[in-house]
PDB file of N, CA and C in Angstrom:
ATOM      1  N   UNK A   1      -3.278 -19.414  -8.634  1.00  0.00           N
ATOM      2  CA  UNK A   1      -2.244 -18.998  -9.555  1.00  0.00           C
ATOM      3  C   UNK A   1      -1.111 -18.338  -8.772  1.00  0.00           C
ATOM      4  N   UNK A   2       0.109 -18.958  -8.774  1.00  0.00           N
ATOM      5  CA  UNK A   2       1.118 -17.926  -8.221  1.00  0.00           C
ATOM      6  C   UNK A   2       1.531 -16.951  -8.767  1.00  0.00           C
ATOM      7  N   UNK A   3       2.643 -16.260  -7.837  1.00  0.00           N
ATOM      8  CA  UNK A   3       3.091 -15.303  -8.552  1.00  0.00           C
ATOM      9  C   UNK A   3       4.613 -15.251  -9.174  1.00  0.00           C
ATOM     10  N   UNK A   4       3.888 -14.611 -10.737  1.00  0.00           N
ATOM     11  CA  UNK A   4       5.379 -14.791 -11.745  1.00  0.00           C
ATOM     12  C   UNK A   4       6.164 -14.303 -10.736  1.00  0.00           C
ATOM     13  N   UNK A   5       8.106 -15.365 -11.641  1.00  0.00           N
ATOM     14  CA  UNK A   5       8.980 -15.320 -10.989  1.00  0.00           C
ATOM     15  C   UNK A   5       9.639 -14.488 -12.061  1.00  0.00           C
ATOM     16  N   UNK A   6       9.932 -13.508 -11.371  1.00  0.00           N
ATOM     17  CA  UNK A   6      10.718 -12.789 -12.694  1.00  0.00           C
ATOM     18  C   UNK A   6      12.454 -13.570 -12.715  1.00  0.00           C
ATOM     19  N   UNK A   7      12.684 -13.932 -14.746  1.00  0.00           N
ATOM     20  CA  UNK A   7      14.205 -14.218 -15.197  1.00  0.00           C
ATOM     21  C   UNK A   7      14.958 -13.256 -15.836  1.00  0.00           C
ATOM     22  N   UNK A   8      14.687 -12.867 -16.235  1.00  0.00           N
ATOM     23  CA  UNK A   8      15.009 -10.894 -16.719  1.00  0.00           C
ATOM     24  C   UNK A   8      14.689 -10.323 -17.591  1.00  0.00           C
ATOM     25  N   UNK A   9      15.318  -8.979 -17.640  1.00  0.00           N
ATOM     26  CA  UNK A   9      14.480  -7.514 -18.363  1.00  0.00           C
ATOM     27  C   UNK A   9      15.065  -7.940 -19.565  1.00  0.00           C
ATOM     28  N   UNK A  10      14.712  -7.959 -20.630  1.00  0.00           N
ATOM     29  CA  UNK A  10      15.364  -7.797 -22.132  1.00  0.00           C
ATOM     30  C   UNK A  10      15.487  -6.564 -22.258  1.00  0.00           C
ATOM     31  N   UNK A  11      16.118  -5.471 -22.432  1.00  0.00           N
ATOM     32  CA  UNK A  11      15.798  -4.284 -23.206  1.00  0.00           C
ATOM     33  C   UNK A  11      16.633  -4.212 -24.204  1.00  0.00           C
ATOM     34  N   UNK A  12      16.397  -3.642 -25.050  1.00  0.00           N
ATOM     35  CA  UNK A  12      17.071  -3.413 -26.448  1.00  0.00           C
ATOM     36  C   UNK A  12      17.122  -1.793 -26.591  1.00  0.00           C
ATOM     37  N   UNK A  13      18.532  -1.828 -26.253  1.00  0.00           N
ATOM     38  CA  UNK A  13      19.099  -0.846 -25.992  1.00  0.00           C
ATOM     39  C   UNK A  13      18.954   0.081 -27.251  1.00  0.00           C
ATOM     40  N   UNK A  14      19.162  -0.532 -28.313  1.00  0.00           N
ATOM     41  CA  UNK A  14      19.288   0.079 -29.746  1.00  0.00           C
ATOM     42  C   UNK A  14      18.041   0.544 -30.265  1.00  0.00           C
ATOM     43  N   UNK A  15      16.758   0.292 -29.470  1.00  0.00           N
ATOM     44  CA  UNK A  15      15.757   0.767 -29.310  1.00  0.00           C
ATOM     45  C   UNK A  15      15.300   1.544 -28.651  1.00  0.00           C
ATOM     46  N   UNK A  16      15.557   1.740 -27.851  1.00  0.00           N
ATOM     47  CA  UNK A  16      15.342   2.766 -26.855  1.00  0.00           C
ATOM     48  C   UNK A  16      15.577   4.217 -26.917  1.00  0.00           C
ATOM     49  N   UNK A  17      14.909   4.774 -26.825  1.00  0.00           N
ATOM     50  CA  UNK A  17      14.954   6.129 -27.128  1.00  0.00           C
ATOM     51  C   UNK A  17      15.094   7.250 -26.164  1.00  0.00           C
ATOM     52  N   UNK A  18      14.947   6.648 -25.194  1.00  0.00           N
ATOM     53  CA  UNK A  18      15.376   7.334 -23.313  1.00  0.00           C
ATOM     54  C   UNK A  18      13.853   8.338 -23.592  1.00  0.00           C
ATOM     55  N   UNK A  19      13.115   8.282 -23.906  1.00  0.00           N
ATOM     56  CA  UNK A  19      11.864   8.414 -23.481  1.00  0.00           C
ATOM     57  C   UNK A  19      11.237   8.431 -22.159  1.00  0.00           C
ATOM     58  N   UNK A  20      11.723   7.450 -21.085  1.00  0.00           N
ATOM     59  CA  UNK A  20      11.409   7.695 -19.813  1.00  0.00           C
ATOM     60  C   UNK A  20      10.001   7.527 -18.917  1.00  0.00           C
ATOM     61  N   UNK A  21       9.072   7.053 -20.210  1.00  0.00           N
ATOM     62  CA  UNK A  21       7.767   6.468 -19.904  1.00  0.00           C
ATOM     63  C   UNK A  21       8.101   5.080 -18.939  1.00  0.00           C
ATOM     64  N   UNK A  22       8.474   3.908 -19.054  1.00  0.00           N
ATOM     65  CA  UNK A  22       8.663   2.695 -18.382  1.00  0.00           C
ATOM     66  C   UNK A  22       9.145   3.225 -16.996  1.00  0.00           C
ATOM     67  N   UNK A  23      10.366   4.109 -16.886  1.00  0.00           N
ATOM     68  CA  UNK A  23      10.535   4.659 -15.354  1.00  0.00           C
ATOM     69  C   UNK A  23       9.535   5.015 -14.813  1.00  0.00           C
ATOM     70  N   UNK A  24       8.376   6.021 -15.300  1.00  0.00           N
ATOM     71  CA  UNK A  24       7.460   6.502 -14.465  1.00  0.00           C
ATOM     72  C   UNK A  24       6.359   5.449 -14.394  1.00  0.00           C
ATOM     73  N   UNK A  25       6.187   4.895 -15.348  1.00  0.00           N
ATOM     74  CA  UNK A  25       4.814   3.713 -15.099  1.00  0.00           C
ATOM     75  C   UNK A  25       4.999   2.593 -13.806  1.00  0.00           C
ATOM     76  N   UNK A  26       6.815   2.355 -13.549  1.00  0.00           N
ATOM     77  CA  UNK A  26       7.346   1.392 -13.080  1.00  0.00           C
ATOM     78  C   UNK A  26       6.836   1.548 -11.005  1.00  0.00           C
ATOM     79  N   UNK A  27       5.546   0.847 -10.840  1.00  0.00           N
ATOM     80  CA  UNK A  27       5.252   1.075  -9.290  1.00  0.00           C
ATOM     81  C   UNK A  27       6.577   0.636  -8.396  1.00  0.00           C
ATOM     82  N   UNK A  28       7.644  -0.003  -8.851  1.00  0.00           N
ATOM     83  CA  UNK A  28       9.272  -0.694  -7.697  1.00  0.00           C
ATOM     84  C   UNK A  28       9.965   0.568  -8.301  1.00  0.00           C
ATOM     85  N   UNK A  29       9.966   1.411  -8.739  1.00  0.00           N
ATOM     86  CA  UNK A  29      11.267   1.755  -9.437  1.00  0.00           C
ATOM     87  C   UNK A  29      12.322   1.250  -9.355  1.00  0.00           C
ATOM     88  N   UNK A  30      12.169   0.030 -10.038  1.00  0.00           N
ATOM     89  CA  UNK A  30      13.386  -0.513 -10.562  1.00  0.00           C
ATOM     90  C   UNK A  30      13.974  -0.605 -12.369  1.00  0.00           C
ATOM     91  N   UNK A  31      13.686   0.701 -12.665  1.00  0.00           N
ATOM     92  CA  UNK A  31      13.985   1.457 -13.933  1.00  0.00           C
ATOM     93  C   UNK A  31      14.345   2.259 -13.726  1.00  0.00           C
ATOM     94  N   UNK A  32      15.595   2.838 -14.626  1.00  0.00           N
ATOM     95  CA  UNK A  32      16.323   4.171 -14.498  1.00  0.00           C
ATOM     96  C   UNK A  32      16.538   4.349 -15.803  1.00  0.00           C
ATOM     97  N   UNK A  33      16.872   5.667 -15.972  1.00  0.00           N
ATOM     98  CA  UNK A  33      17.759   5.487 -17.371  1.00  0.00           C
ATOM     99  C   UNK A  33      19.220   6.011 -16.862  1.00  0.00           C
ATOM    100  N   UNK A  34      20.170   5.870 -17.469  1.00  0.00           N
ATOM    101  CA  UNK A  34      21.598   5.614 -17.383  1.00  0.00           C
ATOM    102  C   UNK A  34      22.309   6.977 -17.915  1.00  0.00           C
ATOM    103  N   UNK A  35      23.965   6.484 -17.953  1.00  0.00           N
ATOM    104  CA  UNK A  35      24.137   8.162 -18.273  1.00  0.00           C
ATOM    105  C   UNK A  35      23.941   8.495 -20.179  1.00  0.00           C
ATOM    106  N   UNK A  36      23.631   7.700 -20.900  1.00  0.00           N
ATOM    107  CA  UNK A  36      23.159   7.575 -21.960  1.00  0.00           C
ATOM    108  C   UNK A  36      21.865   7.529 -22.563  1.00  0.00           C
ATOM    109  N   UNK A  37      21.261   7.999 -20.991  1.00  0.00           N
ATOM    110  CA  UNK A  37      19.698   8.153 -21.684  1.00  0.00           C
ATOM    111  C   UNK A  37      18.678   7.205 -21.582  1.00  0.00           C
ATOM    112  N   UNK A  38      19.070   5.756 -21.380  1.00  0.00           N
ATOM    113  CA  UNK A  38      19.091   4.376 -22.310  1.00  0.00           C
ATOM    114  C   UNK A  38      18.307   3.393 -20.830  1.00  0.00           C
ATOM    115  N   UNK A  39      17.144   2.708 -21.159  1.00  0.00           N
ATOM    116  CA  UNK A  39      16.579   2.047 -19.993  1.00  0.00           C
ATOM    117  C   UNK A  39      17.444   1.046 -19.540  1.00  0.00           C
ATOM    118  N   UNK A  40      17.615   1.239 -18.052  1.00  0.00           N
ATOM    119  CA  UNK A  40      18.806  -0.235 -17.111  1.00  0.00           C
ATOM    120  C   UNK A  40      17.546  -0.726 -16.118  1.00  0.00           C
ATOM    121  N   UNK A  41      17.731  -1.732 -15.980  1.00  0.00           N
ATOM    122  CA  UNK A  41      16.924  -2.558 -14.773  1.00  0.00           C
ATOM    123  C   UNK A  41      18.054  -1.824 -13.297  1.00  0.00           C
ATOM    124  N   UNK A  42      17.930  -1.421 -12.598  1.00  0.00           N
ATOM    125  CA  UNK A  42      18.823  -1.082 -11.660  1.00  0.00           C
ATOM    126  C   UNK A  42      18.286  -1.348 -10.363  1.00  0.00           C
ATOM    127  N   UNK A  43      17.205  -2.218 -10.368  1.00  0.00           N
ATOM    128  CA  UNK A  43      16.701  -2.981  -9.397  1.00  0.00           C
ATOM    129  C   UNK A  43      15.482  -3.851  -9.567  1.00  0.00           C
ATOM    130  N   UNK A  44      16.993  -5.090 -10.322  1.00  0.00           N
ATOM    131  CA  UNK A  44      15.424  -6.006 -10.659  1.00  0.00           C
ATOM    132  C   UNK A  44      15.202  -6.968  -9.727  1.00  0.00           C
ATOM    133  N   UNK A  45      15.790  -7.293  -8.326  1.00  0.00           N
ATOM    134  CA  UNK A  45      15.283  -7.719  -7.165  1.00  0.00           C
ATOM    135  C   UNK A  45      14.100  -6.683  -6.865  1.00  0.00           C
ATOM    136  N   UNK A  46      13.726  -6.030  -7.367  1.00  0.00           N
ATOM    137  CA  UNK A  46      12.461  -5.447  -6.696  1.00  0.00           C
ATOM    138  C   UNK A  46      11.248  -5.961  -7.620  1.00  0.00           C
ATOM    139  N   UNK A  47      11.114  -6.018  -8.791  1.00  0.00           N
ATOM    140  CA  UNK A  47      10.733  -6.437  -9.934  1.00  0.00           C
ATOM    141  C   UNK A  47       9.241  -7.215  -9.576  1.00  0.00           C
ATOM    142  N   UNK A  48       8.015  -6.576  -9.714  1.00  0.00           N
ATOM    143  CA  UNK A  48       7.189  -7.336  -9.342  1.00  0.00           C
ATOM    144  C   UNK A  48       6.258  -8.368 -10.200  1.00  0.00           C
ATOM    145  N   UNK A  49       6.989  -7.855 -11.616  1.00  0.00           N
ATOM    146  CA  UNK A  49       6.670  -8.707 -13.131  1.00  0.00           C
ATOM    147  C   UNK A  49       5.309  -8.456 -13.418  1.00  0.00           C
ATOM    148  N   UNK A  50       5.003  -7.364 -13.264  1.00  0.00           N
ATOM    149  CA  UNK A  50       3.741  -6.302 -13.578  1.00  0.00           C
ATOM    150  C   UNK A  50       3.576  -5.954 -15.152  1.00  0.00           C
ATOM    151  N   UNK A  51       4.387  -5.733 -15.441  1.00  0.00           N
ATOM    152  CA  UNK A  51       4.819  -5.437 -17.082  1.00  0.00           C
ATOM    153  C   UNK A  51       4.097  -4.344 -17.541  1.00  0.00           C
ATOM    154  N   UNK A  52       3.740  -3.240 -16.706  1.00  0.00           N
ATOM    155  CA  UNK A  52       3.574  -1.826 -17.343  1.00  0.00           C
ATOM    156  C   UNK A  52       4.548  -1.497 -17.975  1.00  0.00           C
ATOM    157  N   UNK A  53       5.935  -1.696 -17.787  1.00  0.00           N
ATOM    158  CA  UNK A  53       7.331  -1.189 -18.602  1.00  0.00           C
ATOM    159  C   UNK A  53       6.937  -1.978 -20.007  1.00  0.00           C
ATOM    160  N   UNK A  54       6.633  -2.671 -19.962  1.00  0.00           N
ATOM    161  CA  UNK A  54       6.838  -3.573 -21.404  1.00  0.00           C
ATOM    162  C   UNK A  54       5.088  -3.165 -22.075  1.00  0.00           C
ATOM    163  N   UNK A  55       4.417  -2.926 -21.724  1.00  0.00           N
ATOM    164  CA  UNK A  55       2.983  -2.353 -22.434  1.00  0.00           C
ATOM    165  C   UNK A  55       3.131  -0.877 -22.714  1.00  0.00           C
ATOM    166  N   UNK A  56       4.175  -0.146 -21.632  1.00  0.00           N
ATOM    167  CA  UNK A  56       3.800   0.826 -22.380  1.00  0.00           C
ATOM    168  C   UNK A  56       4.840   1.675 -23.007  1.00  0.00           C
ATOM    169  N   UNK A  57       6.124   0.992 -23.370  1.00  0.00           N
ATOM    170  CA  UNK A  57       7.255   1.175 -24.052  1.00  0.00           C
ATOM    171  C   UNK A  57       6.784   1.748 -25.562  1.00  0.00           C
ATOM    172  N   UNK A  58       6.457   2.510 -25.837  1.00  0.00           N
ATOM    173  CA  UNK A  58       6.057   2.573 -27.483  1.00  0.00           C
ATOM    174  C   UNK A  58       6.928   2.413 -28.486  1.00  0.00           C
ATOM    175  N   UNK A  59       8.604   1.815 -28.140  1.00  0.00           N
ATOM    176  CA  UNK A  59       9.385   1.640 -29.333  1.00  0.00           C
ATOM    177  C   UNK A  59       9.412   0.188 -28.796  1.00  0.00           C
ATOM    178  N   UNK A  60       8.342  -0.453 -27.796  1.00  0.00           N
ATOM    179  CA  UNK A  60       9.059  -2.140 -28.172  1.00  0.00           C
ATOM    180  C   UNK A  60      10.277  -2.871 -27.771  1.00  0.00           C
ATOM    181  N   UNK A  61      10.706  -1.893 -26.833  1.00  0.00           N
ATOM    182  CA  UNK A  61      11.986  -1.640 -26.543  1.00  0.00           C
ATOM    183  C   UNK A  61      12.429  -2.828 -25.394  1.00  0.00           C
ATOM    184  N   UNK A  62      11.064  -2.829 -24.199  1.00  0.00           N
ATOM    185  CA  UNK A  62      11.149  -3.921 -23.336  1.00  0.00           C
ATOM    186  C   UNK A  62      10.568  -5.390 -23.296  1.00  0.00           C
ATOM    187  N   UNK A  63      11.254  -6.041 -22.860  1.00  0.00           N
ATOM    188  CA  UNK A  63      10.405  -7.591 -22.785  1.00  0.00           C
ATOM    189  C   UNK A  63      10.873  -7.925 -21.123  1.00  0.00           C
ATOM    190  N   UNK A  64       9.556  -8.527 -20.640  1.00  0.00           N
ATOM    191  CA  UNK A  64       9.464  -8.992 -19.265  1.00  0.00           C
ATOM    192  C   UNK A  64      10.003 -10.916 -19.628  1.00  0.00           C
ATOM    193  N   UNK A  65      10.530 -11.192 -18.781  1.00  0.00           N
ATOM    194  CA  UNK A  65      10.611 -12.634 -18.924  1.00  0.00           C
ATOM    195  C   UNK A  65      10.187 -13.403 -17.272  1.00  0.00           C
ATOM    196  N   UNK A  66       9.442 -14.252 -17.520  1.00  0.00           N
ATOM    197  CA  UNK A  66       9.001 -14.699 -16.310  1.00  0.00           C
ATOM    198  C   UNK A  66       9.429 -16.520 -16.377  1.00  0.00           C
ATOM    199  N   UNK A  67       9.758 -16.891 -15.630  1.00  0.00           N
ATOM    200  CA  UNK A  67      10.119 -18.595 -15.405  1.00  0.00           C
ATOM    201  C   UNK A  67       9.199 -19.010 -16.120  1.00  0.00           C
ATOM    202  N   UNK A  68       7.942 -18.789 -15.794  1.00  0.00           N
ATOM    203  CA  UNK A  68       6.882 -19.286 -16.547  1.00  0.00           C
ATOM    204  C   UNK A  68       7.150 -19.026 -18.065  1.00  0.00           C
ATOM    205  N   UNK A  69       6.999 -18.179 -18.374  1.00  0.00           N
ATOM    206  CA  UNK A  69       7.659 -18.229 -19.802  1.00  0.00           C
ATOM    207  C   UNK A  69       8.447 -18.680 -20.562  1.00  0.00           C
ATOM    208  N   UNK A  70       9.935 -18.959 -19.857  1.00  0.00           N
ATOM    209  CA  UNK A  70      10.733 -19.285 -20.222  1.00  0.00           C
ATOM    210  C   UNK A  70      10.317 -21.220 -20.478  1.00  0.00           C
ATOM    211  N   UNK A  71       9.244 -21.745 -19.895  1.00  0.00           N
ATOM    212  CA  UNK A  71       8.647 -23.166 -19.462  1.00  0.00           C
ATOM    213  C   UNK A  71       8.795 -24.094 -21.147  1.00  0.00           C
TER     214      UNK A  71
END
């Protein structure tokens, strides 16, 4: 099985609650939150398509997209 290719972060901004859980779960930190509080991918070349950000978002807020997925 290879490894997912990450195509990008969905976040839904209007969801997000700057909560700040997905930054700390995130092993690349390639999550920040912004000057609004609000989750940014700010390094999704690092992105290892792990999807702790997206399991443990509790408003639903993130979606991982992988090539494979997109198939």
């Amino acid at each position: 099985m290879s490894k997912p290719k990450l195509k990008e972060h969905r976040i839904r901004r209007d969801w997000c609650k700057g909560c700040g859980i997905c930054v700390a779960f995130c092993p690349k930190q390639v999550l920040e939150l912004d000057e609004q509080e609000k989750a940014v991918a700010k390094r999704p070349q690092d992105c290892i398509c792990c999807k702790l950000c997206e399991l443990r978002c509790p408003d639903l807020a993130i979606e991982i997209v992988t090539e494979e997925d997109a198939s």
